[in-house]
C-alpha atoms as a PDB file:
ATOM      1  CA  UNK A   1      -1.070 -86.489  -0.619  1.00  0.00           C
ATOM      2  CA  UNK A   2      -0.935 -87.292   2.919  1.00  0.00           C
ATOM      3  CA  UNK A   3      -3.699 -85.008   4.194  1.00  0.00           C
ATOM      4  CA  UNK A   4      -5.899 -86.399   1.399  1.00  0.00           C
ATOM      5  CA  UNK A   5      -5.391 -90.023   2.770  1.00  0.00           C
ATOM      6  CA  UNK A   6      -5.911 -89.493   5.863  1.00  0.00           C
ATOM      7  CA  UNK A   7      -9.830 -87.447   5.375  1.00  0.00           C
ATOM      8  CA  UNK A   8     -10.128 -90.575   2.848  1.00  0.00           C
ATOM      9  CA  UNK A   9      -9.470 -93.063   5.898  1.00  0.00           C
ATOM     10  CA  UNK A  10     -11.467 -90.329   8.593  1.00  0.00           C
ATOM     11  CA  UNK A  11     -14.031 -90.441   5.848  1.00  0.00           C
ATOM     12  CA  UNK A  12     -14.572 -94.243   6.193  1.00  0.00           C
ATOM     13  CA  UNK A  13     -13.918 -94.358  10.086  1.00  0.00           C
ATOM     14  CA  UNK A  14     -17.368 -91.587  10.177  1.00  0.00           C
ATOM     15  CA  UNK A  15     -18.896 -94.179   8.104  1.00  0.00           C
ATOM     16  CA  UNK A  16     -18.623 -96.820  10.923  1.00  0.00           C
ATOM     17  CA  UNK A  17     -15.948 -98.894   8.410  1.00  0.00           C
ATOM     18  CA  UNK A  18     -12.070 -99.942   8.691  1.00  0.00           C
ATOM     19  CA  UNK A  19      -9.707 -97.879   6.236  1.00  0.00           C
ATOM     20  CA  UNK A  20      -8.904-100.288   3.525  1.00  0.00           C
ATOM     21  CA  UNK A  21      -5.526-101.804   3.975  1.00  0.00           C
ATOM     22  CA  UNK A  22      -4.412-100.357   0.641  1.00  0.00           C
ATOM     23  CA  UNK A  23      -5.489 -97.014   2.030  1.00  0.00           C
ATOM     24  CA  UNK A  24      -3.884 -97.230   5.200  1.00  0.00           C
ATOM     25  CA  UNK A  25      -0.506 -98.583   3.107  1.00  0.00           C
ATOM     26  CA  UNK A  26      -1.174 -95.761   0.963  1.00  0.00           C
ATOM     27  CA  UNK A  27      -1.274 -93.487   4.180  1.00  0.00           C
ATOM     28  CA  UNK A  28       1.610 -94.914   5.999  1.00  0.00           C
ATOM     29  CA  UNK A  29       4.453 -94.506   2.278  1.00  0.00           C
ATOM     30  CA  UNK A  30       3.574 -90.945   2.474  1.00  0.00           C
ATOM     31  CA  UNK A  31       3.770 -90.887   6.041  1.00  0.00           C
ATOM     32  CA  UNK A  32       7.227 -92.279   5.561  1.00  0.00           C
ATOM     33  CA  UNK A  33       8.007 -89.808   2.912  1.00  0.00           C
ATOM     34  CA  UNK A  34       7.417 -86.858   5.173  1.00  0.00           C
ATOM     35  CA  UNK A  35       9.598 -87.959   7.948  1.00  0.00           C
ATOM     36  CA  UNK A  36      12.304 -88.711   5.077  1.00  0.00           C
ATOM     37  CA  UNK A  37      12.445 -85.443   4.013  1.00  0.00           C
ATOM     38  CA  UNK A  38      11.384 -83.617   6.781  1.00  0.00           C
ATOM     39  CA  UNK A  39      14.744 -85.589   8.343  1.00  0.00           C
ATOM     40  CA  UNK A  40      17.454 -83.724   6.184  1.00  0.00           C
ATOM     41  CA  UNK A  41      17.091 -80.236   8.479  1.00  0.00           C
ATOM     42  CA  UNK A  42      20.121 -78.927   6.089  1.00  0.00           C
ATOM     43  CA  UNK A  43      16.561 -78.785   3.160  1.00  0.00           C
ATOM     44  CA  UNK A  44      14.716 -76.236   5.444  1.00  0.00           C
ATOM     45  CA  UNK A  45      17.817 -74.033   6.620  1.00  0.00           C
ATOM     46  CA  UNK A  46      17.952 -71.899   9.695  1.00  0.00           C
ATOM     47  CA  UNK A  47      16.483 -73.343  12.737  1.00  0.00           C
ATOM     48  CA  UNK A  48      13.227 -71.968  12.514  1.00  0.00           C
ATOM     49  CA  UNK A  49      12.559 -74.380   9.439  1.00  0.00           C
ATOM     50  CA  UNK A  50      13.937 -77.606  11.047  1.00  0.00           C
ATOM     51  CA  UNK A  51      11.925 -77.208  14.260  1.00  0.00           C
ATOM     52  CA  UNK A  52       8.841 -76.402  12.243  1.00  0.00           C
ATOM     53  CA  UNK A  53       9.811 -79.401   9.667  1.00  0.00           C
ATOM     54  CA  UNK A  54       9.891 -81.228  12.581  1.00  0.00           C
ATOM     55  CA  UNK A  55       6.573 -80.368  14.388  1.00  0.00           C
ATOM     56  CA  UNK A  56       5.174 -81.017  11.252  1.00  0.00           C
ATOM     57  CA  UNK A  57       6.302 -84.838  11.111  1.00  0.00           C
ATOM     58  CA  UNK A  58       5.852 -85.655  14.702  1.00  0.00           C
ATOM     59  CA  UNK A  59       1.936 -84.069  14.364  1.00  0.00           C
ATOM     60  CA  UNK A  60       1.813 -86.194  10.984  1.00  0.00           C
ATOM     61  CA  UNK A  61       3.090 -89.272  12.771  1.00  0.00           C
ATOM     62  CA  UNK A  62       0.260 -88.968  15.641  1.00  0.00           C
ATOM     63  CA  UNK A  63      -2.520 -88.867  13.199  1.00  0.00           C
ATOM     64  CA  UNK A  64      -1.115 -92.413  11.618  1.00  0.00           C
ATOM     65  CA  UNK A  65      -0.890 -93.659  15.460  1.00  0.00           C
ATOM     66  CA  UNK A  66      -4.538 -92.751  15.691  1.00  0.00           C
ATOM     67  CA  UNK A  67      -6.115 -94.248  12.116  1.00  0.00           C
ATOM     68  CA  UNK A  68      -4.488 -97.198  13.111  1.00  0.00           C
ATOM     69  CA  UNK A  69      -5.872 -97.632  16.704  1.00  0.00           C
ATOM     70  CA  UNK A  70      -9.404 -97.673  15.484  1.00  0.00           C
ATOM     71  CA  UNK A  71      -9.879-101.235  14.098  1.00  0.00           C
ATOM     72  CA  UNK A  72      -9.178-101.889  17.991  1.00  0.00           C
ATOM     73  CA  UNK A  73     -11.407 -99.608  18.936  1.00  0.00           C
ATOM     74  CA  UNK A  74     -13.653-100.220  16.007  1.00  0.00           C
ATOM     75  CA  UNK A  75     -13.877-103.977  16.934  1.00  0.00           C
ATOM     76  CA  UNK A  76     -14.975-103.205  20.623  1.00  0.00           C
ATOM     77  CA  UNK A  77     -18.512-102.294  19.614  1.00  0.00           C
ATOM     78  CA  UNK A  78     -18.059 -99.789  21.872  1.00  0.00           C
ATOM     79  CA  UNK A  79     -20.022 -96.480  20.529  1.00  0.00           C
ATOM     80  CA  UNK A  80     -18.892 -94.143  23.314  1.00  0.00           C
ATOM     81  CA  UNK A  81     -15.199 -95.115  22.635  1.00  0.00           C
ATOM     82  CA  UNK A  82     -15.355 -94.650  18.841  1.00  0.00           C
ATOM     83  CA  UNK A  83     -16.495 -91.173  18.827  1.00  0.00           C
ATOM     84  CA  UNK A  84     -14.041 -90.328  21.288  1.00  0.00           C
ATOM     85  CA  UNK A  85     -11.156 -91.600  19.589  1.00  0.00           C
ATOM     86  CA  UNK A  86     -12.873 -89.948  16.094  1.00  0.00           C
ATOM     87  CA  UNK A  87     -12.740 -86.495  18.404  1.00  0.00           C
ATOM     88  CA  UNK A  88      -9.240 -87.685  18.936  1.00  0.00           C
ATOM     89  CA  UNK A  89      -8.696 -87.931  15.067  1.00  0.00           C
ATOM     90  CA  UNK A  90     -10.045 -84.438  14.480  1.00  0.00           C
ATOM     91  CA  UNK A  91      -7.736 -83.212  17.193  1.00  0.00           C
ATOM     92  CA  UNK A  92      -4.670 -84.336  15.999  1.00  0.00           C
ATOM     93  CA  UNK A  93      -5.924 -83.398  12.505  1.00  0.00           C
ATOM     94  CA  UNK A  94      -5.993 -79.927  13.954  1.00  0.00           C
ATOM     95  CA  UNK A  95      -2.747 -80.184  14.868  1.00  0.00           C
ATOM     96  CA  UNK A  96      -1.474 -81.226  11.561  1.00  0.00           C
ATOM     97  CA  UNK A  97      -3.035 -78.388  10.251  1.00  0.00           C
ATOM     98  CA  UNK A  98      -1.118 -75.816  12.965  1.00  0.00           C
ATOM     99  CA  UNK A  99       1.898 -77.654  12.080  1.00  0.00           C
ATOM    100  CA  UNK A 100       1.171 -76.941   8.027  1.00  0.00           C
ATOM    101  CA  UNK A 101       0.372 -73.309   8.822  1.00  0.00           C
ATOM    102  CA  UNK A 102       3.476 -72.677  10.916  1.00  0.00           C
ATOM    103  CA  UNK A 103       5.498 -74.393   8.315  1.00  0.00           C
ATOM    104  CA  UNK A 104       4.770 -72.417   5.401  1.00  0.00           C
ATOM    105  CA  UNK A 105       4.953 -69.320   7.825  1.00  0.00           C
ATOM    106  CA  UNK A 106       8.580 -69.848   8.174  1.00  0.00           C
ATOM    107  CA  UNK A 107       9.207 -70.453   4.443  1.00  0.00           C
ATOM    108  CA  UNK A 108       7.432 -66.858   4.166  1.00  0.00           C
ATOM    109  CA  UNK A 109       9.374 -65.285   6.429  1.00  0.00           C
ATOM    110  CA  UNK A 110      12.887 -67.175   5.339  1.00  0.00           C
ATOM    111  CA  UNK A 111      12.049 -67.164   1.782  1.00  0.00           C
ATOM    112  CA  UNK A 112       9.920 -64.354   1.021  1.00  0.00           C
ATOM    113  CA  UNK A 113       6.726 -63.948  -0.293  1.00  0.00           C
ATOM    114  CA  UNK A 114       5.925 -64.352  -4.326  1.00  0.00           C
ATOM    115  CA  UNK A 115       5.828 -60.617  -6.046  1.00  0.00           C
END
């Protein structure tokens, strides 16, 4: 849910628009969500899981931070700035997605794979 918010509020920041605010309400309750459960280390087991849970949070965190800088930057006018801080999105993006794959690495490796 939370990586389909945020490439529906990317989607509207390549447009040139703000998120809407239920979107970015919609984005920051899952947000929330993740860092709730990602908080209870004694879910994800040995050590390996917790850091990962938690490089997965703190990466999901940064791409809120950034969705909801751009009506700032939005509201500048400022063309140069807004496609740097949309290269900013897709980086932090990118690191969400490291974060995912790292994640479910570990549960492989502690839980085994299906079969």
């Amino acid at each position: 849910m939370f990586t389909t918010s945020v490439q529906r509020c990317r989607t509207q920041m390549l447009l040139g628009w703000l998120p809407a605010a239920e979107l970015t309400e919609q984005l920051l309750n899952e947000l929330t969500a993740l860092i709730l459960v990602g908080a209870h280390p004694q879910l994800w087991g040995p050590d390996l899981m917790v850091e990962r849970a938690s490089a997965l949070t703190s990466a999901a965190a940064q791409v809120y931070v950034v969705i909801t800088e751009w009506p700032a930057v939005h509201g500048s006018g400022d063309r140069a700035a807004m496609a740097r801080h949309l290269e900013k999105l897709a980086s932090r993006n990118r690191d969400v997605a490291e974060a995912r794959t790292s994640f479910v690495d570990g549960a492989r490796m502690t839980l085994g794979r299906p079969g």
